[in-house]
Protein backbone atom coordinates (compact mmCIF):
# COMPACT_ATOMS: atom_id res chain seq x y z
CA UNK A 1 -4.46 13.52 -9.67
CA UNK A 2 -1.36 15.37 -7.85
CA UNK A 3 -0.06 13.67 -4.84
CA UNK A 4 -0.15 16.59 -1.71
CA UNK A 5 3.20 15.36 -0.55
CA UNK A 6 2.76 17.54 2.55
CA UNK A 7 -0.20 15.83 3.48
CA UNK A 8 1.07 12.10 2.43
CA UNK A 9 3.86 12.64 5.05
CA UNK A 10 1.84 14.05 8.22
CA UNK A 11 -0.21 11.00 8.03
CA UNK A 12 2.53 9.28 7.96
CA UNK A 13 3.81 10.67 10.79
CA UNK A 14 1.00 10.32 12.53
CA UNK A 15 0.10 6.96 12.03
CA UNK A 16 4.06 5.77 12.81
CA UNK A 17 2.81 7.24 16.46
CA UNK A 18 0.43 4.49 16.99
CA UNK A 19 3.36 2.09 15.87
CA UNK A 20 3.81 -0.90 17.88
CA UNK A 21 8.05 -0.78 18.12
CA UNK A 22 9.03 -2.43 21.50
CA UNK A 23 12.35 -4.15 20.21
CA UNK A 24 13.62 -1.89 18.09
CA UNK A 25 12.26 1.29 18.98
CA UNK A 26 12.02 2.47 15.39
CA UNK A 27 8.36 3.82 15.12
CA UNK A 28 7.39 3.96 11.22
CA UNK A 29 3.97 4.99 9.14
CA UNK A 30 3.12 4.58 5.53
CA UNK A 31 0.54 6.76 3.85
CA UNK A 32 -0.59 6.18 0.76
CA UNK A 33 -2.88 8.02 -1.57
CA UNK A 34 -5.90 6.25 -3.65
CA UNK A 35 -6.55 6.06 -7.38
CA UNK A 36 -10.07 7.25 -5.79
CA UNK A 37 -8.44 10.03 -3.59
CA UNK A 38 -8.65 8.56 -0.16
CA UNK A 39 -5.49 8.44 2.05
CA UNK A 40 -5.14 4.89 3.89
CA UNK A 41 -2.36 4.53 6.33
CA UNK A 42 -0.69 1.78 8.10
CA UNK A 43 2.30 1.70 10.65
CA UNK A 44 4.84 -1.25 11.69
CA UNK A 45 4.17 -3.79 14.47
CA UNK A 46 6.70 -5.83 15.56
CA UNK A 47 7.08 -9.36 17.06
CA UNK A 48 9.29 -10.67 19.69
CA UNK A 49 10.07 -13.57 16.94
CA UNK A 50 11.24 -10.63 14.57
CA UNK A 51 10.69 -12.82 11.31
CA UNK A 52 7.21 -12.09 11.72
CA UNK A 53 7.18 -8.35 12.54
CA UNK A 54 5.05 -6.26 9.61
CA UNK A 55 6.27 -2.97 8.18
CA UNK A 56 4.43 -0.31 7.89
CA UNK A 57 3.76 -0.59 4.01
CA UNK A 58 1.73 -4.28 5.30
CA UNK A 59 -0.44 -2.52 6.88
CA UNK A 60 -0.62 0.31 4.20
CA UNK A 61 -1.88 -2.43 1.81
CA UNK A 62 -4.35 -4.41 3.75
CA UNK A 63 -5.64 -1.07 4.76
CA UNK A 64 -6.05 -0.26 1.06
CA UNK A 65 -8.50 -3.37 0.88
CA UNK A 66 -10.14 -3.14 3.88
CA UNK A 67 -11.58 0.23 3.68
CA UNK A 68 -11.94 0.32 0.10
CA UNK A 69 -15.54 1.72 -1.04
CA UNK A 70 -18.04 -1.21 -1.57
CA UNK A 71 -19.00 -2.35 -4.87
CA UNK A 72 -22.40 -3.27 -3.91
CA UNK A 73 -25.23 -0.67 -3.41
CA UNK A 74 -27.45 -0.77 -0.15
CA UNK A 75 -31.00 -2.04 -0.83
CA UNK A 76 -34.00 -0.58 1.07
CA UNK A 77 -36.31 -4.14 0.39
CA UNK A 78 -35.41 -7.33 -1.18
CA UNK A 79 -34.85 -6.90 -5.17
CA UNK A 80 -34.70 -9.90 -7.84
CA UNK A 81 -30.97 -10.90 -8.02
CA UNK A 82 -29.08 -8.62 -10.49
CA UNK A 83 -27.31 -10.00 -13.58
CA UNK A 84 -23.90 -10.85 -12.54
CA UNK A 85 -21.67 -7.85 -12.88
CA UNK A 86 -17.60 -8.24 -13.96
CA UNK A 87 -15.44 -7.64 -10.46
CA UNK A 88 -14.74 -4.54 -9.76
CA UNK A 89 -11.26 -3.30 -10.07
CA UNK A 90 -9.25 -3.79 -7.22
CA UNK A 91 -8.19 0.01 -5.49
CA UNK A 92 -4.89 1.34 -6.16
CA UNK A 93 -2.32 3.52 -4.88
CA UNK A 94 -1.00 6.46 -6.86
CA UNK A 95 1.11 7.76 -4.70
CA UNK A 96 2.96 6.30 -1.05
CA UNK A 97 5.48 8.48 1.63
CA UNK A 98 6.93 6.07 4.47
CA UNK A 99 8.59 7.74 7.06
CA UNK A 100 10.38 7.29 10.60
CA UNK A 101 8.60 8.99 14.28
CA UNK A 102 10.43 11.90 13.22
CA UNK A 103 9.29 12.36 9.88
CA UNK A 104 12.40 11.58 7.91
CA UNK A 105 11.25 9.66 4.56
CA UNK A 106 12.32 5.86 4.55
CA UNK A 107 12.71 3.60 1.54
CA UNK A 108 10.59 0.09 1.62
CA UNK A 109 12.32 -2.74 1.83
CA UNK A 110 12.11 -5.14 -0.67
CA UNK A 111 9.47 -7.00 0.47
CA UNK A 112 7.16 -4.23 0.87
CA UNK A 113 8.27 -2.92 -2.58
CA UNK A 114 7.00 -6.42 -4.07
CA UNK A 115 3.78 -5.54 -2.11
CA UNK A 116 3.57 -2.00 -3.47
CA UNK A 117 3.82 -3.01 -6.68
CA UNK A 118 0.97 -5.08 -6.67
CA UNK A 119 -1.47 -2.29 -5.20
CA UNK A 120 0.36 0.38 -7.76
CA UNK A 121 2.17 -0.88 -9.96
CA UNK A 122 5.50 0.35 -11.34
CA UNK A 123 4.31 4.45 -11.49
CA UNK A 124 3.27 4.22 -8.06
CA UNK A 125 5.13 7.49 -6.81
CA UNK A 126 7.17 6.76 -3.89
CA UNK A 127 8.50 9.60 -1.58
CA UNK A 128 12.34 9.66 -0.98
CA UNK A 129 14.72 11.77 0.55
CA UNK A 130 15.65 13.12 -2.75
CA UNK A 131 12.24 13.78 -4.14
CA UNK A 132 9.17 11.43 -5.42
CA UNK A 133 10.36 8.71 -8.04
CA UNK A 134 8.60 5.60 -9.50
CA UNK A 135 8.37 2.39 -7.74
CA UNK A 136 9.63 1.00 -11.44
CA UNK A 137 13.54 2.74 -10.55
CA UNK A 138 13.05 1.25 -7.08
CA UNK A 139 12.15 -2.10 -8.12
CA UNK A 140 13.87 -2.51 -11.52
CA UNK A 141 12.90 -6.10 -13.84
CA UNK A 142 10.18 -6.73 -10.72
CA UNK A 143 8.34 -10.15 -10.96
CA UNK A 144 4.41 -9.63 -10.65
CA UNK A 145 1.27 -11.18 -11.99
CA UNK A 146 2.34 -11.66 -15.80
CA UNK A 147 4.96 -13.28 -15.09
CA UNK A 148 3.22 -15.87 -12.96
CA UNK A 149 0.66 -16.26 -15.84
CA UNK A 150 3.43 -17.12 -18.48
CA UNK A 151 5.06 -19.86 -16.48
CA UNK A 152 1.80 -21.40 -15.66
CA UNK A 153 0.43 -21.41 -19.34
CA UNK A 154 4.36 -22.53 -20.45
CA UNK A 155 4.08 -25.42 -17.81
CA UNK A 156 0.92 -26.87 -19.48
């Protein structure tokens, strides 16, 4: 699937509208698009405390979740109780622009790179003023899952 960067970036830019920026006045939107094709968006709202203010890519990724397509199929009348199926896979993001109110592309901060990774992994396509690279050049040696899993099972 090709990324419509175009596209990516007005809903970006439209979403960083609805941005809730009183302190620092720095309106931002994330759009990001789906492994399934869907765009999901999410813009920054910020705190008087600061610390807990949440980017833009926050709401990207809880976003990604939240309207993700269900796994289970609507049932007209009650039906004997399936055999368990395997979880299905979590949705991902292929490809993410995160811009400014005035549509200038912004690089995640760390944070939300950690984040990104998780709901892309390290080809997620990230837009930057140069041109779309991987979240892997971005985020070089990240720490994600595996490397949870390994100090666990070496902790045993």
């Amino acid at each position: 699937m090709t990324a419509d960067w175009a596209a990516l970036r007005a809903a970006a830019v439209d979403v960083a509208e609805r941005a809730y920026a009183p302190y620092s006045r720095l309106r931002v939107g994330a759009a990001g698009l789906t492994g399934d094709g869907r765009i999901v968006t999410g813009c920054n709202v910020e705190n008087a405390s600061f610390g807990l203010t949440l980017c833009a890519e926050c709401g990207l990724v809880a976003a990604l979740h939240a309207t993700a397509p269900s796994a289970r199929p609507a049932q007209a009348a009650p039906a004997p109780p399936p055999a368990p199926a395997p979880p299905p896979a979590p949705p991902t993001l292929i490809a993410v622009a995160v811009v400014a109110g005035d549509g200038d592309p912004l690089l995640p901060c760390g944070r939300c790179r950690q984040l990104l990774l998780e709901a892309g992994g390290p080809e997620l396509l990230v837009d930057t003023a140069g041109g779309p690279r991987p979240l892997a050049e971005l985020l070089p040696a990240a720490f994600g899952g595996a490397d949870l899993s390994a100090r666990r099972d070496n902790a045993s």
